[in-house]
C-alpha atoms as a PDB file:
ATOM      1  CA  UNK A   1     -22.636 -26.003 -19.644  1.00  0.00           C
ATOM      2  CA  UNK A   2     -21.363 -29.080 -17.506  1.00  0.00           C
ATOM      3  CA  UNK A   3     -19.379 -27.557 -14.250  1.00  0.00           C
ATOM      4  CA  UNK A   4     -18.075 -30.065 -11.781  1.00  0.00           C
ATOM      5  CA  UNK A   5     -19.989 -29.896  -7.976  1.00  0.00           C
ATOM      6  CA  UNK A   6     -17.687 -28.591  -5.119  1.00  0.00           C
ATOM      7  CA  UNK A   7     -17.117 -32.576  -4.208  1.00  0.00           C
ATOM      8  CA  UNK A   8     -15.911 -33.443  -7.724  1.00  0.00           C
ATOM      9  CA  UNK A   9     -13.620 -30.000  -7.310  1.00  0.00           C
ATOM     10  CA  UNK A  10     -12.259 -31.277  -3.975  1.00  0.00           C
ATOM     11  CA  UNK A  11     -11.408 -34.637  -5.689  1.00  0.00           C
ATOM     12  CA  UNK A  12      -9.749 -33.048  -8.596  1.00  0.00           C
ATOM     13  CA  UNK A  13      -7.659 -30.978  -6.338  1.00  0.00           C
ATOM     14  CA  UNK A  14      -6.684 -33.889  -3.563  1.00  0.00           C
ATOM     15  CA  UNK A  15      -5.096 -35.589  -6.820  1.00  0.00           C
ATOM     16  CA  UNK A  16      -2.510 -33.299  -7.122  1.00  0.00           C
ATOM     17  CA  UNK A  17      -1.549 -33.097  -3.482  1.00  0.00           C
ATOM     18  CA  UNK A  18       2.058 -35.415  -3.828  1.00  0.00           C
ATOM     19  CA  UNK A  19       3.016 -38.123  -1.680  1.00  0.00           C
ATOM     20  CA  UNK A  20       4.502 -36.896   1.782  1.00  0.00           C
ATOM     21  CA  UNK A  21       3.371 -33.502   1.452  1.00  0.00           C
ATOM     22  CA  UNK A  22       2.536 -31.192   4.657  1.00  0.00           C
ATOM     23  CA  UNK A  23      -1.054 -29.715   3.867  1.00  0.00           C
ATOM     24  CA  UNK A  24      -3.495 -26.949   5.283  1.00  0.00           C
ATOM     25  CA  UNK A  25      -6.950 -27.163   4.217  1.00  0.00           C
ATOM     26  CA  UNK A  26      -8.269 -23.363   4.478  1.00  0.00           C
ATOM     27  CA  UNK A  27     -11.849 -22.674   6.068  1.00  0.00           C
ATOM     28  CA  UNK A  28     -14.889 -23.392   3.919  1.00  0.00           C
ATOM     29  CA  UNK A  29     -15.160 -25.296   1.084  1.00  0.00           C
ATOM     30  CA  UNK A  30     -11.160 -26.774   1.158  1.00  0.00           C
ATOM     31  CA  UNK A  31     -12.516 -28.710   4.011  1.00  0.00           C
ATOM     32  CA  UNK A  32     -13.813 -31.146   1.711  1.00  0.00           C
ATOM     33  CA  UNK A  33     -10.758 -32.199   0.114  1.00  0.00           C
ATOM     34  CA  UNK A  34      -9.763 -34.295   3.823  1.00  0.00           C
ATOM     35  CA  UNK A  35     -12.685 -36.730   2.596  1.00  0.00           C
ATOM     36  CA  UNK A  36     -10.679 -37.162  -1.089  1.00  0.00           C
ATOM     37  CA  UNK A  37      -6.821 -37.598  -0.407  1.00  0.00           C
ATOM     38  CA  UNK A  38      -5.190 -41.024  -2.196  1.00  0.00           C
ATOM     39  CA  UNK A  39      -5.533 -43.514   0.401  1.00  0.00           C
ATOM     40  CA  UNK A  40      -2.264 -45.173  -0.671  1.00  0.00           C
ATOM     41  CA  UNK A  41      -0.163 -41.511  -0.113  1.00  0.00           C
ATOM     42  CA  UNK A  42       0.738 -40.575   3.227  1.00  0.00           C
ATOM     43  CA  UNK A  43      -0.063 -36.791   3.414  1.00  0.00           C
ATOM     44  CA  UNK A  44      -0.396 -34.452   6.541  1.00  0.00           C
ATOM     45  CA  UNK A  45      -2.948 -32.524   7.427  1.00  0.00           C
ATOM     46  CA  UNK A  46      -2.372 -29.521   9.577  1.00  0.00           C
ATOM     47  CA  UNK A  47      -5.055 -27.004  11.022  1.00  0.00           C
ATOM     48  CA  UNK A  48      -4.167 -23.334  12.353  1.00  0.00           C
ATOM     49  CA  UNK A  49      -5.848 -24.112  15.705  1.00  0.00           C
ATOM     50  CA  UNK A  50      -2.876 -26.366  16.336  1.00  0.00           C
ATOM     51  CA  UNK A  51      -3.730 -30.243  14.749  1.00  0.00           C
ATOM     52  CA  UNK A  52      -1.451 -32.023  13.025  1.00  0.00           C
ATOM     53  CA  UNK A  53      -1.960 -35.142  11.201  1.00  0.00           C
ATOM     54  CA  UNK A  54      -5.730 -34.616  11.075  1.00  0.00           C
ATOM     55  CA  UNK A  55      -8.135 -36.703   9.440  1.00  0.00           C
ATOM     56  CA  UNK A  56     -11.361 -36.840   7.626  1.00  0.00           C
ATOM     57  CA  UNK A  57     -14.984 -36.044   9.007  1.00  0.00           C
ATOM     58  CA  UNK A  58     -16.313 -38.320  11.335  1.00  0.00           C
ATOM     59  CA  UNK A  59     -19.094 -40.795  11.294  1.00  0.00           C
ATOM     60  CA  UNK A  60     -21.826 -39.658  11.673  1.00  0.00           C
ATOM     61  CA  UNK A  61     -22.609 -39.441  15.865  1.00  0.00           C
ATOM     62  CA  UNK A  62     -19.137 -40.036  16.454  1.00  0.00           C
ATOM     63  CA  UNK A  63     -18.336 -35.980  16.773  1.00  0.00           C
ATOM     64  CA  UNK A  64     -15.801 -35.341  19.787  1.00  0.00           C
ATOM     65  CA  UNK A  65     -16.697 -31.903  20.861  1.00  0.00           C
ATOM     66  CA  UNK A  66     -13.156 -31.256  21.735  1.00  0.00           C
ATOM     67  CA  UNK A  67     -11.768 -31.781  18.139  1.00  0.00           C
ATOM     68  CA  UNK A  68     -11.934 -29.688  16.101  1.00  0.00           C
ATOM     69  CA  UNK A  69     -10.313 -27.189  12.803  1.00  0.00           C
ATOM     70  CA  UNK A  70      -9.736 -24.090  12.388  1.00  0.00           C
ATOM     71  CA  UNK A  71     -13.665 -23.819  11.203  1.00  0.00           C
ATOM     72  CA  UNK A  72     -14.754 -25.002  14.354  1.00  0.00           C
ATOM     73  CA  UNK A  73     -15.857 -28.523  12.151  1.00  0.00           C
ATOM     74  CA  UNK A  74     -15.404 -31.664  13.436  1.00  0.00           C
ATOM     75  CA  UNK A  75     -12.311 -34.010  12.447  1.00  0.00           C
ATOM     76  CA  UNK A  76     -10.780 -37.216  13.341  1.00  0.00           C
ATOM     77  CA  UNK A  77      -6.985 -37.471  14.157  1.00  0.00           C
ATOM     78  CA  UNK A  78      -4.980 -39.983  12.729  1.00  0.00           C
ATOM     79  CA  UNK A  79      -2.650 -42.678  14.485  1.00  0.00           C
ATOM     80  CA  UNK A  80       0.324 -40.338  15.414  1.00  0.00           C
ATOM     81  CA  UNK A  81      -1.192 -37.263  14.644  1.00  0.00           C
ATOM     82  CA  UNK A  82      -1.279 -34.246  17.847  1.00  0.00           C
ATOM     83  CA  UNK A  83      -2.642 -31.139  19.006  1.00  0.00           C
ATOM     84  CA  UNK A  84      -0.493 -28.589  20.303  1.00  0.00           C
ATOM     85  CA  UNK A  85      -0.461 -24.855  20.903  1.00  0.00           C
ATOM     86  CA  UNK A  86      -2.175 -22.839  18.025  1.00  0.00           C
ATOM     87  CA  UNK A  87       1.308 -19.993  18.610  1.00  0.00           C
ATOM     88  CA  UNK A  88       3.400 -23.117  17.695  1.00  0.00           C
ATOM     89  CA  UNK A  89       1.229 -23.682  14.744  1.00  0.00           C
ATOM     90  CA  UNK A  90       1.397 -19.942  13.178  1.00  0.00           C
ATOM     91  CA  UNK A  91       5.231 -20.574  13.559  1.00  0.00           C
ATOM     92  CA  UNK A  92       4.856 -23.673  11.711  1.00  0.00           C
ATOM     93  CA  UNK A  93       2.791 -21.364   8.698  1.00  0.00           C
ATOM     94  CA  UNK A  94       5.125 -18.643   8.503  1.00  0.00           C
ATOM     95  CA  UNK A  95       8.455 -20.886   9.010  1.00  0.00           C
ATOM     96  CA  UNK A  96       7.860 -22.116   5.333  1.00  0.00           C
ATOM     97  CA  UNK A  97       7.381 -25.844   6.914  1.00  0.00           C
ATOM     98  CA  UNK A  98       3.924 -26.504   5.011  1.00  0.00           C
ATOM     99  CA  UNK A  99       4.380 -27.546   1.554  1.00  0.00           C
ATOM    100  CA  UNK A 100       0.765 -26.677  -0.118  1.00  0.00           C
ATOM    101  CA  UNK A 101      -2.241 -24.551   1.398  1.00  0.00           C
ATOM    102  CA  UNK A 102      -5.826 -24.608  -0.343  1.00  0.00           C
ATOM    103  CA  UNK A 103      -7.645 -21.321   0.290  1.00  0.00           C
ATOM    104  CA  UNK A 104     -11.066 -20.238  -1.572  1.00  0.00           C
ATOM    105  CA  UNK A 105     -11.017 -16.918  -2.650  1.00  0.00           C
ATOM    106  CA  UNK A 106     -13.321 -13.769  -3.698  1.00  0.00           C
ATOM    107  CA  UNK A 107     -11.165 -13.259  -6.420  1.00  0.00           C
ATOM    108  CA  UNK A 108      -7.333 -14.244  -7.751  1.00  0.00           C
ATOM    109  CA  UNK A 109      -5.894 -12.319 -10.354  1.00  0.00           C
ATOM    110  CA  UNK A 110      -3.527 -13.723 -13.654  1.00  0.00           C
ATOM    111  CA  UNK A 111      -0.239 -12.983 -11.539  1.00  0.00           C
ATOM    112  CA  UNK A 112      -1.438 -15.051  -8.514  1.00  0.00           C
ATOM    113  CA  UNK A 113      -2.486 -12.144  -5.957  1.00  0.00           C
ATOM    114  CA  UNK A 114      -5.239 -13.450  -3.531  1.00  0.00           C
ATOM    115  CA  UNK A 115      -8.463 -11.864  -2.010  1.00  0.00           C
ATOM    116  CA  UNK A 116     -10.252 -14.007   0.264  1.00  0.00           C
ATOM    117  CA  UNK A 117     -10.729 -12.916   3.658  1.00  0.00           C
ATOM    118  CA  UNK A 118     -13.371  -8.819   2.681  1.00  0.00           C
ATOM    119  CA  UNK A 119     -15.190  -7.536  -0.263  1.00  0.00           C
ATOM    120  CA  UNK A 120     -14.946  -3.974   1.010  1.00  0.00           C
ATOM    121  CA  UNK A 121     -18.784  -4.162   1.094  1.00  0.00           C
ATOM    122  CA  UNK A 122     -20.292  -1.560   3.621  1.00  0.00           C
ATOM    123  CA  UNK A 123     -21.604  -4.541   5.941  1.00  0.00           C
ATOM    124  CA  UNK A 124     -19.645  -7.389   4.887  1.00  0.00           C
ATOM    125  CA  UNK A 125     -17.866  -9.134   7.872  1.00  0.00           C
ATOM    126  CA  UNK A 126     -13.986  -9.451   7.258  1.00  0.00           C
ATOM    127  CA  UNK A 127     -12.684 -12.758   8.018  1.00  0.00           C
ATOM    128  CA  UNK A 128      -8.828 -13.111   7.725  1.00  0.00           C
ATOM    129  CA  UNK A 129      -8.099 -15.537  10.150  1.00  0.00           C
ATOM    130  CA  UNK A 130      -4.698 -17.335   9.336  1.00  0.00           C
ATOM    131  CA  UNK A 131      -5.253 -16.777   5.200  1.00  0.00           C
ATOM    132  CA  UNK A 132      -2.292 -14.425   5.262  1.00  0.00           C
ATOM    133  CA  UNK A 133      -0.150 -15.956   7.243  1.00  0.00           C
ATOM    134  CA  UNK A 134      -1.001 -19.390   4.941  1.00  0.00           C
ATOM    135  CA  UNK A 135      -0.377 -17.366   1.459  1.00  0.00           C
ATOM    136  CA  UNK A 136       2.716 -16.013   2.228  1.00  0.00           C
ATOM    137  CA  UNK A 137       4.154 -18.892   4.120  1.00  0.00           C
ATOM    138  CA  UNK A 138       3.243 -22.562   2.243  1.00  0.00           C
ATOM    139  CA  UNK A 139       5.628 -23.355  -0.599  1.00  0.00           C
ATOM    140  CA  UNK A 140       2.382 -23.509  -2.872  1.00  0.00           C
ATOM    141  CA  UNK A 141      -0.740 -21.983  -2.716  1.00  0.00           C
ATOM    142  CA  UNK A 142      -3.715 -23.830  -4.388  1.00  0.00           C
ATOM    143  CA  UNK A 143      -7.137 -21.585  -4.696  1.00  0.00           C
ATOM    144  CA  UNK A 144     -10.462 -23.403  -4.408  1.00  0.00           C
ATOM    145  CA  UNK A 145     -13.450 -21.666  -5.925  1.00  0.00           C
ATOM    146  CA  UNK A 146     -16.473 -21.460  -8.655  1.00  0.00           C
ATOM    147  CA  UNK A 147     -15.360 -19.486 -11.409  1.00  0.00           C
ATOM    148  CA  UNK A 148     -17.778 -17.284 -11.467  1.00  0.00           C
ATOM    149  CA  UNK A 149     -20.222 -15.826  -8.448  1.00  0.00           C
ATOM    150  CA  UNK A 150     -23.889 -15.689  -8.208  1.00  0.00           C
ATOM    151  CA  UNK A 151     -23.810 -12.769 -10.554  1.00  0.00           C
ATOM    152  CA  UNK A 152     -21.767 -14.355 -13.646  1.00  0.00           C
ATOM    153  CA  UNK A 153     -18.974 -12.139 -12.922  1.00  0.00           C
ATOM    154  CA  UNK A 154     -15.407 -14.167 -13.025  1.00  0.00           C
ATOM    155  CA  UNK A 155     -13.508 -14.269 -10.082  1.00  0.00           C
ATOM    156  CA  UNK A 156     -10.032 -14.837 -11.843  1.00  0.00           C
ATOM    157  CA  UNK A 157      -9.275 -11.467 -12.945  1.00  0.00           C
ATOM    158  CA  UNK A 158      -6.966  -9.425 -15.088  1.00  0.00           C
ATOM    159  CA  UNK A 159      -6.408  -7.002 -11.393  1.00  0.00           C
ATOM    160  CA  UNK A 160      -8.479  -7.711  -7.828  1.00  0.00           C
ATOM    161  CA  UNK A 161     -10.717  -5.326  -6.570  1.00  0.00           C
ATOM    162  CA  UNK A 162     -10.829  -5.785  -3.265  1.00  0.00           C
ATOM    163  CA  UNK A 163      -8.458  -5.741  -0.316  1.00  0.00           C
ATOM    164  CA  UNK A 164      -5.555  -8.115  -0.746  1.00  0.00           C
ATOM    165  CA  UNK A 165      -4.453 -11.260   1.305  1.00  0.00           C
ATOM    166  CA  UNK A 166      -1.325 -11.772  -0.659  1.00  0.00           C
ATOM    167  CA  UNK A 167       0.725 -10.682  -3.460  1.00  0.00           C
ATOM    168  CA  UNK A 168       1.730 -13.261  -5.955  1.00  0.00           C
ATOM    169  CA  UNK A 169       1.058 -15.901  -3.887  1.00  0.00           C
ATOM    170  CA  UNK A 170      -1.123 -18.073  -5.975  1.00  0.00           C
ATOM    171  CA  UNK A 171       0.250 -21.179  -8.416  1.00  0.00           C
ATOM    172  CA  UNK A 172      -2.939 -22.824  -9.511  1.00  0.00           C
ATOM    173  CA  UNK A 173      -6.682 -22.532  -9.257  1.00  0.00           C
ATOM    174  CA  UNK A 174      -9.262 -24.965  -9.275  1.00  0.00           C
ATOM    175  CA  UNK A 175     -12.322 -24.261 -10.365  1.00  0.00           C
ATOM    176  CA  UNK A 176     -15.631 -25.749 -11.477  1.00  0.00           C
ATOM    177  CA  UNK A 177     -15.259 -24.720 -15.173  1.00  0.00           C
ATOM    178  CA  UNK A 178     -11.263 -25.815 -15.546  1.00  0.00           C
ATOM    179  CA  UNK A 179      -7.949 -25.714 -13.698  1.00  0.00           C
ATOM    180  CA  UNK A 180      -5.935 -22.421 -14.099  1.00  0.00           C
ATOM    181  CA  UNK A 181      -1.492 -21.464 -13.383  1.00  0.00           C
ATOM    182  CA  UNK A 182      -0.846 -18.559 -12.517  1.00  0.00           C
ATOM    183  CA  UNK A 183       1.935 -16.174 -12.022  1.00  0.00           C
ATOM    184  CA  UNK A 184       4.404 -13.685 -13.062  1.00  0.00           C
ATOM    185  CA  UNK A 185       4.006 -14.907 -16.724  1.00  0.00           C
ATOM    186  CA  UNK A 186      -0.211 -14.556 -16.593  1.00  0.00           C
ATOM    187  CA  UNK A 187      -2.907 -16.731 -16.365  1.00  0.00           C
ATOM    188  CA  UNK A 188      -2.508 -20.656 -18.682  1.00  0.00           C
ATOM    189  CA  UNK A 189      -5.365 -22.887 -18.996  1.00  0.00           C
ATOM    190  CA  UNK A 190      -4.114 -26.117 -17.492  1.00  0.00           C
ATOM    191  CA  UNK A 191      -7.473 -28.486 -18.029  1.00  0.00           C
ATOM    192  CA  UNK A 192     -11.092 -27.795 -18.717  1.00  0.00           C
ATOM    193  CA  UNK A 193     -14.241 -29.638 -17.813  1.00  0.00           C
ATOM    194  CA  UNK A 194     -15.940 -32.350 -19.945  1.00  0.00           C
ATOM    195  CA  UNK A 195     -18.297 -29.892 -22.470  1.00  0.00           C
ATOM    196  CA  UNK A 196     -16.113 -27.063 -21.319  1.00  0.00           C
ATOM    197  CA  UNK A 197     -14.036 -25.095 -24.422  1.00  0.00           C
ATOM    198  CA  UNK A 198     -11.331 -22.568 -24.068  1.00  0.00           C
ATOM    199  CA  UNK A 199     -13.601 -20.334 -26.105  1.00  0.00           C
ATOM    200  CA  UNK A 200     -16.636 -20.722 -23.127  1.00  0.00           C
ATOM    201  CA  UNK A 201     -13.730 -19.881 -20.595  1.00  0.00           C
ATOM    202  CA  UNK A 202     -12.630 -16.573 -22.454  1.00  0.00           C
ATOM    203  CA  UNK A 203     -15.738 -15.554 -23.163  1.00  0.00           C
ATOM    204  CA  UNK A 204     -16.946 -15.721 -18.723  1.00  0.00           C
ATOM    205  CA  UNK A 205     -13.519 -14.271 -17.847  1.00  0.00           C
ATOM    206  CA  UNK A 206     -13.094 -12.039 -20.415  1.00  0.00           C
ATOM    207  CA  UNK A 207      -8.933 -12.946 -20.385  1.00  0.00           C
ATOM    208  CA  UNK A 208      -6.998 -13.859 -22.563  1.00  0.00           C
ATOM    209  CA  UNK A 209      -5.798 -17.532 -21.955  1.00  0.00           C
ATOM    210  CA  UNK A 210      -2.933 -19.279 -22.558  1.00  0.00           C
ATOM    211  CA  UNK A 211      -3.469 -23.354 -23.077  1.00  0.00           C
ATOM    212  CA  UNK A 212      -0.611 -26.024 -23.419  1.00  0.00           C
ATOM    213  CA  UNK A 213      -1.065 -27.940 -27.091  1.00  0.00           C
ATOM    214  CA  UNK A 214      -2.827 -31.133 -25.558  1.00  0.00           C
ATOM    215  CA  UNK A 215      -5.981 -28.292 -24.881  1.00  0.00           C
ATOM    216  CA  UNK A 216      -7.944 -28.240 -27.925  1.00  0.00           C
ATOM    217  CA  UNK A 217      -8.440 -24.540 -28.649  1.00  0.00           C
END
C-alpha cells in the first residue's frame, strides 16, 4: 500500500496553512513542516519558548546555540521576527492569538479529542509540555501522525484510551494513509493517498467513514 513519508506529510499539511496565518509547530515530527511553507505566503511561526517569526532549519554548520524551539532544535529567525519571554508566549497560546497549531498525537478520536503528551504505560515518560495549552487555545488544531503505530493498530479512534490533552479540540488530521475532519458530527474522509481506497482506510481503522462525492468509494 503506497503511504506518503513524514516529509511528503509535512508538505501536504504546510499547503493548507492560509496566507497571514499565526502558526505553532508542536514538538516532533510538526517541526518539519517550517522546511515546506509557500514561499510566496507570509505566515508566522511562533515557538512556546518565546520565538516569533521563526524560520526554517539552518544550513548545515550554521547552528546558533542560542536559538532554538521549543524541542531544543535549531532554527533561523526571520527579518523582523523576536524572542521574548516564554510567560508572554503561554499568554499568547491561551489568549486565542494563534490561528492554527500542528500537534502529533498517540491517538485522536472521530469527535476531535487529543492524546499526545502519555500512554499510561507503567514506564512511559509523560511529556505535556505546552500541548494543552496549544489545543485549547489556537483557533484550529491540525494533528500530524501515521495512521497506524508499529503494531497496525489505528490511532484515529471511535474513543481514546489514554489520558487526554484536550476535548474536542481537533479539526483535521493528516496522516500518511489520507487526510481526516473531525468533530462533533464524526470522523469524514477528506483525501486519500495515491493507491489508497476508502475501503483500505475502513478496514485499518475499523470506522465507519464518511467521504465527500469527489472520493471514489
Amino acid at each position: 500500500m503506497n503511504r506518503l513519508n513524514r516529509d511528503q506529510m509535512a508538505a501536504r499539511v504546510a499547503r493548507d496553512i492560509p496566507e497571514g496565518a499565526y502558526v505553532n509547530l508542536g514538538i516532533g515530527l510538526p517541526t518539519k513542516v517550517a522546511e515546506y511553507l509557500p514561499a510566496d505566503r507570509e505566515i508566522i511561526l511562533q515557538s512556546e519558548n518565546g520565538l516569533l517569526g521563526m524560520g526554517p532549519s539552518p544550513a548545515k554548520g550554521s547552528d546558533d546555540p542560542e536559538l532554538i524551539n521549543a524541542g531544543k532544535q535549531p532554527v533561523t529567525l526571520l527579518t523582523g521576527g523576536c524572542f521574548f519571554h516564554h510567560a508572554d508566549s503561554f499568554a499568547m497560546m491561551r489568549g486565542g492569538h494563534l490561528d492554527i497549531c500542528v500537534l502529533g498525537a498517540f491517538q485522536v478520536s472521530v469527535r476531535g479529542d487529543l492524546a499526545n503528551w502519555h500512554t499510561g504505560e507503567p514506564g512511559a515518560i509523560p511529556a505535556v509540555g505546552g500541548a494543552m495549552d496549544l489545543a485549547i487555545g489556537a483557533k484550529q488544531t491540525f494533528v500530524m501522525m501515521e495512521l497506524l503505530t508499529r503494531q497496525g493498530q489505528s490511532k484515529l479512534v471511535e474513543t481514546c484510551t489514554y489520558p487526554l490533552t484536550g476535548l474536542g479540540c481537533v479539526s483535521r488530521v493528516y496522516t500518511d494513509l489520507g487526510v481526516f475532519a473531525v468533530g462533533s458530527e464524526g470522523a469524514s474522509l477528506l483525501e486519500l493517498t495515491d493507491g489508497v481506497s476508502i475501503a483500505d482506510v475502513r478496514q485499518l481503522t475499523g470506522l465507519k467513514l464518511t467521504a465527500p462525492l469527489d472520493v471514489a468509494a
